[in-house]
PDB file of N, CA and C in Angstrom:
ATOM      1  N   UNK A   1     154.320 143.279  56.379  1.00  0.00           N
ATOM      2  CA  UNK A   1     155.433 142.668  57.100  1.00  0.00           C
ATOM      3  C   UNK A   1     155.834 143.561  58.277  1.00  0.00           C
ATOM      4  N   UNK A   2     155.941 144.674  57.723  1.00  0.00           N
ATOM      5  CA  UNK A   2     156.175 145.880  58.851  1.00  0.00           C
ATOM      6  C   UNK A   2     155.244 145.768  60.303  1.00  0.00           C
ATOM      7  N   UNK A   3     154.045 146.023  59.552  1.00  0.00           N
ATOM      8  CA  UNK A   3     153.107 146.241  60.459  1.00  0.00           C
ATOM      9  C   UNK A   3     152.883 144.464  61.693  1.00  0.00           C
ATOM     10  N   UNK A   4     152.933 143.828  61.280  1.00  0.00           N
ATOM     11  CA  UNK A   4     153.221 142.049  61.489  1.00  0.00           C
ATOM     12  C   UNK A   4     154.164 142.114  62.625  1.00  0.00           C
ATOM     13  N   UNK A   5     155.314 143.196  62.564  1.00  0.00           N
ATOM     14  CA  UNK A   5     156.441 142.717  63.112  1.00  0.00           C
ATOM     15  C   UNK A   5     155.934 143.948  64.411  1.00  0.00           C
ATOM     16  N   UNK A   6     155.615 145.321  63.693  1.00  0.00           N
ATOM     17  CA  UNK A   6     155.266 145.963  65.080  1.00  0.00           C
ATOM     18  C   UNK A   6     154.048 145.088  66.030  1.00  0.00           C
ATOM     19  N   UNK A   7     153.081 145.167  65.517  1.00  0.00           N
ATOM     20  CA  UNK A   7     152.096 143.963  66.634  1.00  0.00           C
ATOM     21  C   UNK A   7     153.126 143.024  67.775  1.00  0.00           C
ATOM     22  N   UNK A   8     153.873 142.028  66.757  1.00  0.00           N
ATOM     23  CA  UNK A   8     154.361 141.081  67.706  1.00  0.00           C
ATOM     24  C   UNK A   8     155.547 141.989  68.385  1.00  0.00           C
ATOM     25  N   UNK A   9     156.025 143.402  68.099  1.00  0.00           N
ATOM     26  CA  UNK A   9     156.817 143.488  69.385  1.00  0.00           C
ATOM     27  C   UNK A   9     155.633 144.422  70.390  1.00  0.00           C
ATOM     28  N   UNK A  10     154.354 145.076  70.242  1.00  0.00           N
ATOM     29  CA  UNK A  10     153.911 145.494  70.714  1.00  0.00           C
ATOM     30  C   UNK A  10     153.801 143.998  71.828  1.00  0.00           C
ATOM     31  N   UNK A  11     153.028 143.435  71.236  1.00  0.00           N
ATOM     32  CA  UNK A  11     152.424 141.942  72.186  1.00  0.00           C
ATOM     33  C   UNK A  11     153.595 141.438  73.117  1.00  0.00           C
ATOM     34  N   UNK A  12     154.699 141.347  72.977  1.00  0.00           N
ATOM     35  CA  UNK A  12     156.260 140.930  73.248  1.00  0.00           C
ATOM     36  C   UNK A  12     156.017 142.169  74.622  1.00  0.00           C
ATOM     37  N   UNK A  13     156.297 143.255  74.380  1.00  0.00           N
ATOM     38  CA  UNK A  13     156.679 144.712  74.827  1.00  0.00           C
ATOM     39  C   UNK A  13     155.755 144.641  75.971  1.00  0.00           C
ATOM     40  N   UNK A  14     153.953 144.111  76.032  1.00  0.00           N
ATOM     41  CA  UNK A  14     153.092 144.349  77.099  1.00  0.00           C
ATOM     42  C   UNK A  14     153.159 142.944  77.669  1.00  0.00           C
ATOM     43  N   UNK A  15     153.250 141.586  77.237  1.00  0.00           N
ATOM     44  CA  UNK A  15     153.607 141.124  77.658  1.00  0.00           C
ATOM     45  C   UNK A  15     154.572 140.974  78.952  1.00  0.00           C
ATOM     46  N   UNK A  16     155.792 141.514  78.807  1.00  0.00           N
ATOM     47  CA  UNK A  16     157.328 141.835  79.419  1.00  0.00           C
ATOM     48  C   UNK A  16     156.686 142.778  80.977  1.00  0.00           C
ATOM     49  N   UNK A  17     155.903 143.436  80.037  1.00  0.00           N
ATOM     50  CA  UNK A  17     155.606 144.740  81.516  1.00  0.00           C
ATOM     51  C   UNK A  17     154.715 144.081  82.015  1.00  0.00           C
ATOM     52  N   UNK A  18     153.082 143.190  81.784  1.00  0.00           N
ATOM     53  CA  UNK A  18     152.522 142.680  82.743  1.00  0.00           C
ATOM     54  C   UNK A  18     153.393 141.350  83.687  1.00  0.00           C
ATOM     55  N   UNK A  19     154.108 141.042  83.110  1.00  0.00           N
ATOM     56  CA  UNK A  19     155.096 139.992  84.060  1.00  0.00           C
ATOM     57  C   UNK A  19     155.930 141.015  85.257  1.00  0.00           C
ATOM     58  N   UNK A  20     156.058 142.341  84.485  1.00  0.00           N
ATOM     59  CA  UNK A  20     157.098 143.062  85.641  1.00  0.00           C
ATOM     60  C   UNK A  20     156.485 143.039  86.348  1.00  0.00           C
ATOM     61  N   UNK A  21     155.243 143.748  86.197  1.00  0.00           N
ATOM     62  CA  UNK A  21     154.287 144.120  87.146  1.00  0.00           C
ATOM     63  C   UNK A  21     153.759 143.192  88.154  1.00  0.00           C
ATOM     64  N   UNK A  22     153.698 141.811  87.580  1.00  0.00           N
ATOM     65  CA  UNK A  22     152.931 141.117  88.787  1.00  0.00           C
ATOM     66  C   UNK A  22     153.776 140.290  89.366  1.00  0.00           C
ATOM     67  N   UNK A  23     155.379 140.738  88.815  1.00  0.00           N
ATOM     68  CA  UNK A  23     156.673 140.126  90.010  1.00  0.00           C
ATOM     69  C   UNK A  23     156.682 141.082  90.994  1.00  0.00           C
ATOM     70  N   UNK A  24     156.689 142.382  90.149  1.00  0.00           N
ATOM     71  CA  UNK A  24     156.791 143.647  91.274  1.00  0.00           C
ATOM     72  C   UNK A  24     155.740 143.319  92.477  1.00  0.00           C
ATOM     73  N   UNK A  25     154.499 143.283  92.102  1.00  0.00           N
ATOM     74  CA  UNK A  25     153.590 143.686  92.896  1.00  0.00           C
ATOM     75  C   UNK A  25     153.443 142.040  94.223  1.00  0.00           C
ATOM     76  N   UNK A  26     154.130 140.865  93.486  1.00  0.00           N
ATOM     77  CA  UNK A  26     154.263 139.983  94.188  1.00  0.00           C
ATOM     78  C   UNK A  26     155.639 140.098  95.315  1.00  0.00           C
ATOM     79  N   UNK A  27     156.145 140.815  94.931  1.00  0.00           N
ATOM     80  CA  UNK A  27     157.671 141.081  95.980  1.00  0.00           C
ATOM     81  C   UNK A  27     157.177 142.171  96.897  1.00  0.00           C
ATOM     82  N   UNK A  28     155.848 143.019  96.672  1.00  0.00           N
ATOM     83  CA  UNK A  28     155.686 144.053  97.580  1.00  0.00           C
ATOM     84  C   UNK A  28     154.925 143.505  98.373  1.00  0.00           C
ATOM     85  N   UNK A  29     154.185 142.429  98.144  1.00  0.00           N
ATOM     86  CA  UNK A  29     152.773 141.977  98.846  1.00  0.00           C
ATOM     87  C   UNK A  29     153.692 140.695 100.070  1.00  0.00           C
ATOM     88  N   UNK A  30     153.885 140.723 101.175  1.00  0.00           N
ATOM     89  CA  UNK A  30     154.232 140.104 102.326  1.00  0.00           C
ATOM     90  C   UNK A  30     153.328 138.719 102.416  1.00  0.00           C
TER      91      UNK A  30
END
């Protein structure tokens, strides 16, 4: 259960940052 719940916040967690990333990198790109 433990381990179940870390995965889905790992997946949640990289998820979150590849979205930052390709808002970021879309607000830098003109």
């Amino acid at each position: 259960m433990i381990r179940n719940a870390w995965h889905f916040y790992f997946a949640v967690a990289y998820g979150i940052k590849a979205l930052c990333g390709s808002f970021c990198i879309a607000l830098l790109t003109p």
